[in-house]
PDB file of N, CA and C in Angstrom:
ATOM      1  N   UNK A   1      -9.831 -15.613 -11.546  1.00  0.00           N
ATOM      2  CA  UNK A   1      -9.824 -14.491 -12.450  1.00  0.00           C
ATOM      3  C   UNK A   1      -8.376 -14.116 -12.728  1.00  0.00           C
ATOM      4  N   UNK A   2      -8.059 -13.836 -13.958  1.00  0.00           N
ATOM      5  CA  UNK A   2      -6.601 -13.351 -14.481  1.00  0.00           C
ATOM      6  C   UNK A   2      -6.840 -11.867 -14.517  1.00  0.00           C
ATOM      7  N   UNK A   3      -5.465 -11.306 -13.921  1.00  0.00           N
ATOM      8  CA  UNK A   3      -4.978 -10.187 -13.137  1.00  0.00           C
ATOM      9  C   UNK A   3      -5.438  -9.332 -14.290  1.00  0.00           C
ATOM     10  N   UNK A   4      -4.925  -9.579 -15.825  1.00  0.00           N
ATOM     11  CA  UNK A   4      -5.939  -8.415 -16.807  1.00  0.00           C
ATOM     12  C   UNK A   4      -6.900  -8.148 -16.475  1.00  0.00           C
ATOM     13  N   UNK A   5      -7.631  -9.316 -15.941  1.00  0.00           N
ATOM     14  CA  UNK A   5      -8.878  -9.111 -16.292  1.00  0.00           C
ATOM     15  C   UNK A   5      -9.788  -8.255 -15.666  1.00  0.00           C
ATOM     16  N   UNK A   6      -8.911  -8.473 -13.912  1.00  0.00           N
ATOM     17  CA  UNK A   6      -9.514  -7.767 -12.737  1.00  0.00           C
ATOM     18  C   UNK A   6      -9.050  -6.168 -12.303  1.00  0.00           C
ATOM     19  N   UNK A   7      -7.994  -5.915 -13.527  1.00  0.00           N
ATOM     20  CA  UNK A   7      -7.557  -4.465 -13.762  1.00  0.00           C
ATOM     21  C   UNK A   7      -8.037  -3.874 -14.662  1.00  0.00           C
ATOM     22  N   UNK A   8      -9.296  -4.411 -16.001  1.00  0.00           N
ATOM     23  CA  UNK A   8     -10.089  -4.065 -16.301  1.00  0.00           C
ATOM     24  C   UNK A   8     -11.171  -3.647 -15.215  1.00  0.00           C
ATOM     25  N   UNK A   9     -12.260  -4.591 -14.631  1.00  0.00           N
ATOM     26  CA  UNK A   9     -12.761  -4.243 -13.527  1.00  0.00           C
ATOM     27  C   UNK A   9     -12.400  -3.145 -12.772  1.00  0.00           C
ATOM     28  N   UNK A  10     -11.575  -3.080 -12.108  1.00  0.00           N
ATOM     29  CA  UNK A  10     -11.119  -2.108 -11.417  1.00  0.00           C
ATOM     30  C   UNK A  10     -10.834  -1.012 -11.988  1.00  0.00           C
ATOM     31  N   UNK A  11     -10.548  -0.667 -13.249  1.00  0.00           N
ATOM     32  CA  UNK A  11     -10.806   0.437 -13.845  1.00  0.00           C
ATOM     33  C   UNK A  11     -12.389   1.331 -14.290  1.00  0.00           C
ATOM     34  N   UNK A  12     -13.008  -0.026 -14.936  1.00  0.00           N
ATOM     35  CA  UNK A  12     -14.443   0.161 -14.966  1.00  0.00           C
ATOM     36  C   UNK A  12     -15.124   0.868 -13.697  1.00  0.00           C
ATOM     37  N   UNK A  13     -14.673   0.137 -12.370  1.00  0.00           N
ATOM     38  CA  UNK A  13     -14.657   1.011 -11.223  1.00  0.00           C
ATOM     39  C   UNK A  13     -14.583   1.908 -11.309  1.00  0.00           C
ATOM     40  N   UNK A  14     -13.976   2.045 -11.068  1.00  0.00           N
ATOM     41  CA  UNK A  14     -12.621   4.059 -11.104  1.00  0.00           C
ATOM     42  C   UNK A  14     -13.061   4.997 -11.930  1.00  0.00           C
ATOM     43  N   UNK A  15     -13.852   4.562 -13.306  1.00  0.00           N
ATOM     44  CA  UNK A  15     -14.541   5.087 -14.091  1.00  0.00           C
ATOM     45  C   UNK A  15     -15.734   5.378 -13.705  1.00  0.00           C
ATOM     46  N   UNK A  16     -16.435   4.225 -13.118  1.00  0.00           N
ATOM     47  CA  UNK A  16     -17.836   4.562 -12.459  1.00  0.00           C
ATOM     48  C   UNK A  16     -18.414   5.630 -11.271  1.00  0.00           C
ATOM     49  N   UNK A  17     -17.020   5.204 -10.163  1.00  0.00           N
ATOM     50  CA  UNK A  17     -16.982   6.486  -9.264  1.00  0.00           C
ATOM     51  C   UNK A  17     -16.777   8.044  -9.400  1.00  0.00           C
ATOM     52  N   UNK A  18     -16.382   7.960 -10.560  1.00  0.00           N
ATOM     53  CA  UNK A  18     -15.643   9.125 -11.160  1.00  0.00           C
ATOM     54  C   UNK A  18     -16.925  10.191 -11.920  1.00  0.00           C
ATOM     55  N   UNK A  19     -17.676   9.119 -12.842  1.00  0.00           N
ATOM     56  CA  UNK A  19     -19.128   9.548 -13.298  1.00  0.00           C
ATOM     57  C   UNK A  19     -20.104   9.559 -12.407  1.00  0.00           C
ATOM     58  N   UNK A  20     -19.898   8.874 -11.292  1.00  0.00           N
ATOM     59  CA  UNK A  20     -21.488   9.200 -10.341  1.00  0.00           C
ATOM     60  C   UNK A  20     -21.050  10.153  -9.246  1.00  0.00           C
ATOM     61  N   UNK A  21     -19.194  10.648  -9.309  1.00  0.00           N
ATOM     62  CA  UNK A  21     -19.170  12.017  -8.590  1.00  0.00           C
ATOM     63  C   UNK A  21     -19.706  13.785  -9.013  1.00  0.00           C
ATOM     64  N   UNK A  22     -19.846  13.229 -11.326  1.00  0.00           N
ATOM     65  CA  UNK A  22     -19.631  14.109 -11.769  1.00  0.00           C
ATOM     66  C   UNK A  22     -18.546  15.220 -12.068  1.00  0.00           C
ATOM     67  N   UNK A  23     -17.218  14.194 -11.887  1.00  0.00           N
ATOM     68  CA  UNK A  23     -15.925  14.756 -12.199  1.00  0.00           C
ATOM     69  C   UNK A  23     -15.397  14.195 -13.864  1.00  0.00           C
ATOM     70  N   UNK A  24     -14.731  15.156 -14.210  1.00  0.00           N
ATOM     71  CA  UNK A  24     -13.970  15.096 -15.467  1.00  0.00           C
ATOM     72  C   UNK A  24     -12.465  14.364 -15.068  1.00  0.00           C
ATOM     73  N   UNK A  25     -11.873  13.684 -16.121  1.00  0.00           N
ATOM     74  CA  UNK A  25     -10.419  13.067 -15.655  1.00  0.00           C
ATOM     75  C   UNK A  25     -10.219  14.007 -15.148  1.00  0.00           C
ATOM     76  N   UNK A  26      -9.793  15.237 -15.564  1.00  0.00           N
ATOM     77  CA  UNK A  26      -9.023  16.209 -15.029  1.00  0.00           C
ATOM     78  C   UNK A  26      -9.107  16.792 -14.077  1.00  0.00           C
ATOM     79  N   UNK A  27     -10.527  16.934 -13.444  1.00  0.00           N
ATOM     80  CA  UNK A  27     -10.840  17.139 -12.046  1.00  0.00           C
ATOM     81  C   UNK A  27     -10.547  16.062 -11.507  1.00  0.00           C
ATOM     82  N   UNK A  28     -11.350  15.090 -11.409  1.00  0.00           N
ATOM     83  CA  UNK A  28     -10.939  14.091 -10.531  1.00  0.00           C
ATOM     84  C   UNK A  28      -9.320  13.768 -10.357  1.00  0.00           C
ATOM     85  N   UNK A  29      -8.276  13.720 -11.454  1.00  0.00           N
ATOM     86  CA  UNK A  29      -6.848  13.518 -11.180  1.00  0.00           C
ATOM     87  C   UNK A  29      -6.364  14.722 -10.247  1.00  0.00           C
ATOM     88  N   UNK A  30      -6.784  15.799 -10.337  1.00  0.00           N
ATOM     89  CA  UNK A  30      -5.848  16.646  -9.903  1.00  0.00           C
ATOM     90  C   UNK A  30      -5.631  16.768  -8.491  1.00  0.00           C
ATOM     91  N   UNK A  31      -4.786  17.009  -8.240  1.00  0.00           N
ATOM     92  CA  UNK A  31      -3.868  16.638  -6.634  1.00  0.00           C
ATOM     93  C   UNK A  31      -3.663  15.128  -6.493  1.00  0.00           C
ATOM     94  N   UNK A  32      -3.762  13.732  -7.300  1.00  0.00           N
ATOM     95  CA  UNK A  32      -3.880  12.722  -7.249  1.00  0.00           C
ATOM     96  C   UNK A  32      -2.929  12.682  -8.070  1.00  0.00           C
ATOM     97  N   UNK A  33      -3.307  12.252  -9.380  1.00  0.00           N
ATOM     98  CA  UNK A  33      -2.456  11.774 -10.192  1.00  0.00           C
ATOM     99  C   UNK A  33      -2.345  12.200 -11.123  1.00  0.00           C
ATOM    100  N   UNK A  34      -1.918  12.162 -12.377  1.00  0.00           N
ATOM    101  CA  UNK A  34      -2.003  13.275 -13.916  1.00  0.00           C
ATOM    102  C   UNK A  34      -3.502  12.558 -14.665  1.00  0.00           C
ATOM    103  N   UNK A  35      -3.730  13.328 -15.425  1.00  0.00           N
ATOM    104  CA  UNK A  35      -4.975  12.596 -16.270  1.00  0.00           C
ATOM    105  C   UNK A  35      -4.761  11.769 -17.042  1.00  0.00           C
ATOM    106  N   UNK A  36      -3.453  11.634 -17.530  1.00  0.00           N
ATOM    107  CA  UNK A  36      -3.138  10.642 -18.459  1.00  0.00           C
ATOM    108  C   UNK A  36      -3.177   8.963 -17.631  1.00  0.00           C
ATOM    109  N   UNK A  37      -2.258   9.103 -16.400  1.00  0.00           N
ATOM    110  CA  UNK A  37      -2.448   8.250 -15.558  1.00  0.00           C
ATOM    111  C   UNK A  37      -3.695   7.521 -15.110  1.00  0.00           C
ATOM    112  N   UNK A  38      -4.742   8.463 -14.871  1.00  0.00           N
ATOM    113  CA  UNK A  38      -6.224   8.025 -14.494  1.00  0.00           C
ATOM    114  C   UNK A  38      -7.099   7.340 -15.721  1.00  0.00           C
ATOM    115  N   UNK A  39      -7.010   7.940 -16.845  1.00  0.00           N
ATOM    116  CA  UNK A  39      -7.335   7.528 -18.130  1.00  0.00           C
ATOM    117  C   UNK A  39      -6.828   5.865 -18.287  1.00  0.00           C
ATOM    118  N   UNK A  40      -5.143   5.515 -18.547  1.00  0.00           N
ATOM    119  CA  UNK A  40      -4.770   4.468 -18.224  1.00  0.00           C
ATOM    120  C   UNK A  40      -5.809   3.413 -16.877  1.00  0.00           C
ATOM    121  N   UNK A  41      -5.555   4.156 -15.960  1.00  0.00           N
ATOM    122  CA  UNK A  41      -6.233   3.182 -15.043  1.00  0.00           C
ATOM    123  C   UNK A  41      -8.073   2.792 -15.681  1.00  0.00           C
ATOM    124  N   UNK A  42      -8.785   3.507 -15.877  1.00  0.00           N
ATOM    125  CA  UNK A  42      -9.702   3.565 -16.210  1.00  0.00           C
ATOM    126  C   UNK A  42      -9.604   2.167 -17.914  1.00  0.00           C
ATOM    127  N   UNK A  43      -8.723   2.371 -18.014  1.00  0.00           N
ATOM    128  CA  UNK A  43      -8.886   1.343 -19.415  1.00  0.00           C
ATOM    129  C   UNK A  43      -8.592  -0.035 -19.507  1.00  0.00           C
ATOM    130  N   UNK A  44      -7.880  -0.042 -17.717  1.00  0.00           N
ATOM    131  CA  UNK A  44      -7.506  -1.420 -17.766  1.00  0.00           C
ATOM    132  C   UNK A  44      -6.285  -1.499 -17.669  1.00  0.00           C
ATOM    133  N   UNK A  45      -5.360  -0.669 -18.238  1.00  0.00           N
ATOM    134  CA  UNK A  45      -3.864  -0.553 -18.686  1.00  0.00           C
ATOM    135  C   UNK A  45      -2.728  -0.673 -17.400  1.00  0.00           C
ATOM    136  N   UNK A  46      -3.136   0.620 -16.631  1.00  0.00           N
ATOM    137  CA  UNK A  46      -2.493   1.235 -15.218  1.00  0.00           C
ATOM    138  C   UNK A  46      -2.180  -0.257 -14.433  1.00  0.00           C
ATOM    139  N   UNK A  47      -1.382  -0.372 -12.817  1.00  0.00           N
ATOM    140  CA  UNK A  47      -1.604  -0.780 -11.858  1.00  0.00           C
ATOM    141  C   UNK A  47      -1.375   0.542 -10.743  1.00  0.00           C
ATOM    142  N   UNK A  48      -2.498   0.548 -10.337  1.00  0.00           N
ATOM    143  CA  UNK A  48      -2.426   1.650  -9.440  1.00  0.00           C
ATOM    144  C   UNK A  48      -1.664   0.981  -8.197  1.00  0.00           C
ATOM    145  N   UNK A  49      -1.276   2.217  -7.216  1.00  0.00           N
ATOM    146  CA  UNK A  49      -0.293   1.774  -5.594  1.00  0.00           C
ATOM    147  C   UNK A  49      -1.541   1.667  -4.765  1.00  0.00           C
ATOM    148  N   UNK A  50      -1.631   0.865  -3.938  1.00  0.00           N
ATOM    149  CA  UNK A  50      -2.477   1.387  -2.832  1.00  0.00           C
ATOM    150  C   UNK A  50      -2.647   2.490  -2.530  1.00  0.00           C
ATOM    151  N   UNK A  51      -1.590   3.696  -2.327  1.00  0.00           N
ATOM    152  CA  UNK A  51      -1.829   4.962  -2.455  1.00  0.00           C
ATOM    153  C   UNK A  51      -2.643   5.857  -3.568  1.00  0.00           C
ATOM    154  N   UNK A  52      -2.042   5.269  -4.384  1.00  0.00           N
ATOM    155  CA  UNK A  52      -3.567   5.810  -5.410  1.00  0.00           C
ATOM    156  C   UNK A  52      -4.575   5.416  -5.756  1.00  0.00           C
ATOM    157  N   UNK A  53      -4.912   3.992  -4.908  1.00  0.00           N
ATOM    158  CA  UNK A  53      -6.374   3.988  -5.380  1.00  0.00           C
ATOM    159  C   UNK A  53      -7.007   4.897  -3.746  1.00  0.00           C
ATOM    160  N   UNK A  54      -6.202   4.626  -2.728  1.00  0.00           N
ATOM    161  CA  UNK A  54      -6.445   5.216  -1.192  1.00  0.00           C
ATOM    162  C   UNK A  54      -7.104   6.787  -1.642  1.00  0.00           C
ATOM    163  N   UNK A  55      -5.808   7.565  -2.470  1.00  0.00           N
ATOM    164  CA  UNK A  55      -6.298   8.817  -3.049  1.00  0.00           C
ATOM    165  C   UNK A  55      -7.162   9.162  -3.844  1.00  0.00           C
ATOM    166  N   UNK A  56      -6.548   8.332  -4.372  1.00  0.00           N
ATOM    167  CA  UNK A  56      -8.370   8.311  -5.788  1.00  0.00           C
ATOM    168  C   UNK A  56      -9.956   8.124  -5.529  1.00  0.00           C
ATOM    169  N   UNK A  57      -9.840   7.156  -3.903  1.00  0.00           N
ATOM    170  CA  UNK A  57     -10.966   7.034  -3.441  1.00  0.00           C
ATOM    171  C   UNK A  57     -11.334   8.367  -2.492  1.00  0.00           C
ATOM    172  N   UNK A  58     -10.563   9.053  -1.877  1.00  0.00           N
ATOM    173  CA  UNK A  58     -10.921   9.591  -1.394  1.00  0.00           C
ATOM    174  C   UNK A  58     -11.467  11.368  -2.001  1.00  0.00           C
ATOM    175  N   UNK A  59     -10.621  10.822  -3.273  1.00  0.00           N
ATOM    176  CA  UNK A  59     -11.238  11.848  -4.295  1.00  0.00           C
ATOM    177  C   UNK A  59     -12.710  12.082  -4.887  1.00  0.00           C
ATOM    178  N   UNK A  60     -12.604  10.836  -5.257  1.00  0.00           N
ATOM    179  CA  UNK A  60     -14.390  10.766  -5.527  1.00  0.00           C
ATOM    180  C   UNK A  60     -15.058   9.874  -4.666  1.00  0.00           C
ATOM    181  N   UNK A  61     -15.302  10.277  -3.283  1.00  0.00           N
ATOM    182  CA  UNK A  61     -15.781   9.589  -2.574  1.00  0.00           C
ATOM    183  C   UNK A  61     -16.495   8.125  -2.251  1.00  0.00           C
ATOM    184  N   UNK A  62     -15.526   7.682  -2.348  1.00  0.00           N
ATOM    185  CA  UNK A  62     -15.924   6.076  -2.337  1.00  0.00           C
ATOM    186  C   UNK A  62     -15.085   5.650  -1.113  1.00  0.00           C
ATOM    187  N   UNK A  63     -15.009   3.855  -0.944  1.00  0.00           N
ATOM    188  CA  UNK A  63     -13.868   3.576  -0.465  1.00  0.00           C
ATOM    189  C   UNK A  63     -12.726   2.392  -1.686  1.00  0.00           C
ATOM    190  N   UNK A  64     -12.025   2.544  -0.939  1.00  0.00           N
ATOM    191  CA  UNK A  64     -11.208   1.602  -1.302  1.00  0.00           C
ATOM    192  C   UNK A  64     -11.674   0.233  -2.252  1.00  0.00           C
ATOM    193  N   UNK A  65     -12.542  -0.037  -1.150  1.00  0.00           N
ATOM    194  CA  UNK A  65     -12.869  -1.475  -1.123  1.00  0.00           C
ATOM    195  C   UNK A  65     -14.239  -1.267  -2.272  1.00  0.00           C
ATOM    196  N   UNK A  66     -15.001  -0.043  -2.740  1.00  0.00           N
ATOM    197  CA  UNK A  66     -16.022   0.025  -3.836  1.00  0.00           C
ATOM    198  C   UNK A  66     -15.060  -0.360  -5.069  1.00  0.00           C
ATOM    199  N   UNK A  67     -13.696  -0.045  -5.779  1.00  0.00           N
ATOM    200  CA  UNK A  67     -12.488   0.721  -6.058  1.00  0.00           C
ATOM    201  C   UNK A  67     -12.354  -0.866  -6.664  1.00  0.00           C
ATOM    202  N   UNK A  68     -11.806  -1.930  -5.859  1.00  0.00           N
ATOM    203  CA  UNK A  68     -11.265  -3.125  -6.071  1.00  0.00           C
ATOM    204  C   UNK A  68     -12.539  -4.453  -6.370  1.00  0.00           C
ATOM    205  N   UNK A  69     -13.411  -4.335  -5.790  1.00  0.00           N
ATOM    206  CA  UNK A  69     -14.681  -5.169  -5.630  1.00  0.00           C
ATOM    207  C   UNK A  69     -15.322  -5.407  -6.908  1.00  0.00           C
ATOM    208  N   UNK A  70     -14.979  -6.684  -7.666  1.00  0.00           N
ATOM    209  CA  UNK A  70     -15.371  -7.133  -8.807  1.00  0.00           C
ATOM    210  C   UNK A  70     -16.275  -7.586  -8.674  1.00  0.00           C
ATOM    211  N   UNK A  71     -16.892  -8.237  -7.745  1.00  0.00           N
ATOM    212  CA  UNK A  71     -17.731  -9.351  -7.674  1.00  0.00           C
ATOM    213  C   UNK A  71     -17.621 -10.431  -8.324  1.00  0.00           C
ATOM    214  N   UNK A  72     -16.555 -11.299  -8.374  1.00  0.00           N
ATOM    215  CA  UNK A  72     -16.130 -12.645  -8.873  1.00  0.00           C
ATOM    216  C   UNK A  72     -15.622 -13.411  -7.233  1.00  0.00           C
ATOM    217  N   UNK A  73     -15.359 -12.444  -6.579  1.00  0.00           N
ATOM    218  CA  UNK A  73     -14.449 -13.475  -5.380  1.00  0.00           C
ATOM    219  C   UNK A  73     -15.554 -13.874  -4.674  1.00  0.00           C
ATOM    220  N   UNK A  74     -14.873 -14.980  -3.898  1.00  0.00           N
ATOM    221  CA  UNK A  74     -15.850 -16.127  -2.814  1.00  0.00           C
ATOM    222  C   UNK A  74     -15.515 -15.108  -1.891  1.00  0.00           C
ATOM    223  N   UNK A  75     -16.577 -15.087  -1.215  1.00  0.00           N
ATOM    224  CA  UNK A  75     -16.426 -13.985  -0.405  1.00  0.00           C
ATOM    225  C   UNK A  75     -16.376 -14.846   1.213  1.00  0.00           C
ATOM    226  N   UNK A  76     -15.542 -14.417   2.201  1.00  0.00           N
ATOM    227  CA  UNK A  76     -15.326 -15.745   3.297  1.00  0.00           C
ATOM    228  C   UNK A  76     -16.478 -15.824   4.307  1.00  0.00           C
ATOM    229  N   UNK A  77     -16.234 -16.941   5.123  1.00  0.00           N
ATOM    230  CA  UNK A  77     -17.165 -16.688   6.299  1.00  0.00           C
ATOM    231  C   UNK A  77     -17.603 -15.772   7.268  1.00  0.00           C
ATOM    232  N   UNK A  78     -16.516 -15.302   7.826  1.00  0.00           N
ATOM    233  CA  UNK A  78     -16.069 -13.891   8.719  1.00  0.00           C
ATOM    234  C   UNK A  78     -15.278 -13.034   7.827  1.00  0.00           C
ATOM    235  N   UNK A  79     -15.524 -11.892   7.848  1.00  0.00           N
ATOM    236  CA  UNK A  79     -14.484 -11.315   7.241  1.00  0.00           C
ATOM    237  C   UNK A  79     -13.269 -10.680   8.191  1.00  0.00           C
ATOM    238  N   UNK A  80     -12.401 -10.832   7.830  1.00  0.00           N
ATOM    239  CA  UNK A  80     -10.667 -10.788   7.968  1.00  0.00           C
ATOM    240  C   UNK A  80     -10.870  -9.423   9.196  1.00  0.00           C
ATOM    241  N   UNK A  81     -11.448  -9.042   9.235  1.00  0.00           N
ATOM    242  CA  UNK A  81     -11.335  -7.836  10.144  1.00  0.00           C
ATOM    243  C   UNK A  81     -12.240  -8.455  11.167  1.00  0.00           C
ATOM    244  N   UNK A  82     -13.058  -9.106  11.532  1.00  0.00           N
ATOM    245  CA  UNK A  82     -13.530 -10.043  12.247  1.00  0.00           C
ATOM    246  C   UNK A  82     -12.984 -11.395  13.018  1.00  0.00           C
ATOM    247  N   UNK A  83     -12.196 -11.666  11.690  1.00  0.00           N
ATOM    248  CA  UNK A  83     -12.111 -13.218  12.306  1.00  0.00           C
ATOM    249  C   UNK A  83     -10.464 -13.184  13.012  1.00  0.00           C
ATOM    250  N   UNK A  84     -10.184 -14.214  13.957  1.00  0.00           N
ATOM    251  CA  UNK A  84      -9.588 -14.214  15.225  1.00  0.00           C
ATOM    252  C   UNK A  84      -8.631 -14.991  14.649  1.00  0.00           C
ATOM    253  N   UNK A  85      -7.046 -14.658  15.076  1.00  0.00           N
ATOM    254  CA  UNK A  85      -6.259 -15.736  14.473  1.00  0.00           C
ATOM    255  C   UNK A  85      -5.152 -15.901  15.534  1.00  0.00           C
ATOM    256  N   UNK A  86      -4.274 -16.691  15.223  1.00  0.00           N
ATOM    257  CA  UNK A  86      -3.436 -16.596  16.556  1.00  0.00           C
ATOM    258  C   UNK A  86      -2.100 -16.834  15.358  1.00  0.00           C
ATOM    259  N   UNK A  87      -0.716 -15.986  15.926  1.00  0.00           N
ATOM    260  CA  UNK A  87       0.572 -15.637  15.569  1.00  0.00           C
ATOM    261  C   UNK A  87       1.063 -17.486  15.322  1.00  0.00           C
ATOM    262  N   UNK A  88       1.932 -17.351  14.416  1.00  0.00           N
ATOM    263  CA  UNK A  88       2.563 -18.580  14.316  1.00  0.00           C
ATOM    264  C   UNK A  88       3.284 -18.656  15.806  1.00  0.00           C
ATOM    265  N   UNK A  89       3.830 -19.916  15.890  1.00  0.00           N
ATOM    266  CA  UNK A  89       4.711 -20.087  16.715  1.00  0.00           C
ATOM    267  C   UNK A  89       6.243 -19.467  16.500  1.00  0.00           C
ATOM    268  N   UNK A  90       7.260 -18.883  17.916  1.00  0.00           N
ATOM    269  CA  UNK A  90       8.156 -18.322  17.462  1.00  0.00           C
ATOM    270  C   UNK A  90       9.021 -19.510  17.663  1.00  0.00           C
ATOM    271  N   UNK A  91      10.000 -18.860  17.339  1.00  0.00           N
ATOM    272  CA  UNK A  91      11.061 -20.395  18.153  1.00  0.00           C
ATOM    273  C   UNK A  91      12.219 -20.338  16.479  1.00  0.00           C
ATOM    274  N   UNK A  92      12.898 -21.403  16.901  1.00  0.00           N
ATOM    275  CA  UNK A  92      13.815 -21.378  15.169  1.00  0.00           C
ATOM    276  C   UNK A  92      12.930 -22.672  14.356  1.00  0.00           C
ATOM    277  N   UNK A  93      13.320 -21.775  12.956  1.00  0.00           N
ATOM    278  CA  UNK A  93      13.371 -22.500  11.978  1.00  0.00           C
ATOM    279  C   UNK A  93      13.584 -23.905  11.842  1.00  0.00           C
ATOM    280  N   UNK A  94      13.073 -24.974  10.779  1.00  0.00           N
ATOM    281  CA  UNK A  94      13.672 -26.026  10.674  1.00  0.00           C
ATOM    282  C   UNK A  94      14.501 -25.949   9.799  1.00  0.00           C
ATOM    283  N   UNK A  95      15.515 -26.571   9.784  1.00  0.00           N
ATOM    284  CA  UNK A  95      16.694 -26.334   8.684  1.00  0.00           C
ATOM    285  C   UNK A  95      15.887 -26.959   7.754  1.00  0.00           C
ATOM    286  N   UNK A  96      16.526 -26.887   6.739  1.00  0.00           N
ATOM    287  CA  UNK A  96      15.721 -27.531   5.030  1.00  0.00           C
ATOM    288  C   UNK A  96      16.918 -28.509   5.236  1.00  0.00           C
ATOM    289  N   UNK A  97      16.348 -30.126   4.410  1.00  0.00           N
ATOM    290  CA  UNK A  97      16.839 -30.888   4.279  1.00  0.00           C
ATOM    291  C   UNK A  97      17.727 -30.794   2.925  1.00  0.00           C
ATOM    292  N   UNK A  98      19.273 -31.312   3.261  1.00  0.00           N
ATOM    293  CA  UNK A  98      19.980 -31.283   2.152  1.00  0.00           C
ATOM    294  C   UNK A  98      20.501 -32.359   1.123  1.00  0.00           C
ATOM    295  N   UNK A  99      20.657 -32.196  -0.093  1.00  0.00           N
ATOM    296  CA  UNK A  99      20.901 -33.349  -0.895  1.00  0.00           C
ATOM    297  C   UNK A  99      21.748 -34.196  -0.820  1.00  0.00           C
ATOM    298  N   UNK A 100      22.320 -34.763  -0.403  1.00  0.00           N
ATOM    299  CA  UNK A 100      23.805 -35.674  -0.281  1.00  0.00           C
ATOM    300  C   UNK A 100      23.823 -36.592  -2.044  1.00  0.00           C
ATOM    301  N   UNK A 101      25.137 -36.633  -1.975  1.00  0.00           N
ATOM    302  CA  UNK A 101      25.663 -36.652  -3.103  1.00  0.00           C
ATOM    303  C   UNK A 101      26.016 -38.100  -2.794  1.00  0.00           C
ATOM    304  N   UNK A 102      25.838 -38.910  -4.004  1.00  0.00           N
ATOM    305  CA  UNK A 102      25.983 -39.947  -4.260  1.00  0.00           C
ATOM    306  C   UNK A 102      27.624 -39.961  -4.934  1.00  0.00           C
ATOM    307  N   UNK A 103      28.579 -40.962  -4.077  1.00  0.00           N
ATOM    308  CA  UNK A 103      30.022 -40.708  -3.937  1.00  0.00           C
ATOM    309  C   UNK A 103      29.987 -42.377  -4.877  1.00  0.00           C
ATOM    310  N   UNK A 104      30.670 -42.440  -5.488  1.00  0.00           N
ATOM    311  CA  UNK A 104      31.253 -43.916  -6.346  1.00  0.00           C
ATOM    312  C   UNK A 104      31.593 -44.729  -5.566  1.00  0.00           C
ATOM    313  N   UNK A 105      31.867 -46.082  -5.223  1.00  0.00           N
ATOM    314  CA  UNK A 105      33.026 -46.796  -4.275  1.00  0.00           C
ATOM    315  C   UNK A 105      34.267 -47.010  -5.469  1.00  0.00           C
ATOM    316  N   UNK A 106      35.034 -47.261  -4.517  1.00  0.00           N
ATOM    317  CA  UNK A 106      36.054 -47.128  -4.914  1.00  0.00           C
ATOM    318  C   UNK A 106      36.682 -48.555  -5.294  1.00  0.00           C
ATOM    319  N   UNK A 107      37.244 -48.889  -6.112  1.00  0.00           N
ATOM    320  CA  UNK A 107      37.376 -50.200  -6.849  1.00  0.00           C
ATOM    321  C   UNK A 107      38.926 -50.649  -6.214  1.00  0.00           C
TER     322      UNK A 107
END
């Protein structure tokens, strides 16, 4: 999915939570964000911060994750808050290999 496309979605969201709280932009923005701002988001236009969709959700009671959830993604086996991972290894870096320069001989 292209990033327009899924900031449409996610506005459509934001719009939806917003009508099944029974808030007006202007209620719902206020202490959040301006109405002009929410309007934008709602059209597709906006990129909201994590902080404002965090706020916005907690404005019209949703979560986050109602907020972003298109339903296009593969959704994984375990989810990420479940599944078990282990830290890379520490230690140093490998250097990156460098170009050597091809020198003429000399006649």
């Amino acid at each position: 999915m292209e990033f327009a496309k899924f900031r449409r979605a996610v506005g459509a969201n934001v719009r939806r939570a917003r009508w099944l709280a029974g808030l007006t932009q202007i209620e719902a923005s206020s202490e959040v964000i301006t109405p002009r701002l929410l309007a934008e988001f709602e059209r597709g236009q906006g990129n909201p911060t994590l902080r404002t969709l965090w706020a916005l959700s907690a404005r019209l009671g949703v979560s986050v994750r109602d907020l972003v959830e298109v339903g296009d993604e593969v959704a994984l086996k375990v989810p990420l808050r479940q599944a078990t991972a282990e830290a890379p290894k520490k230690g140093r870096k490998a250097k990156p290999r460098r170009l050597t320069k091809v020198t003429r001989k000399a006649r």
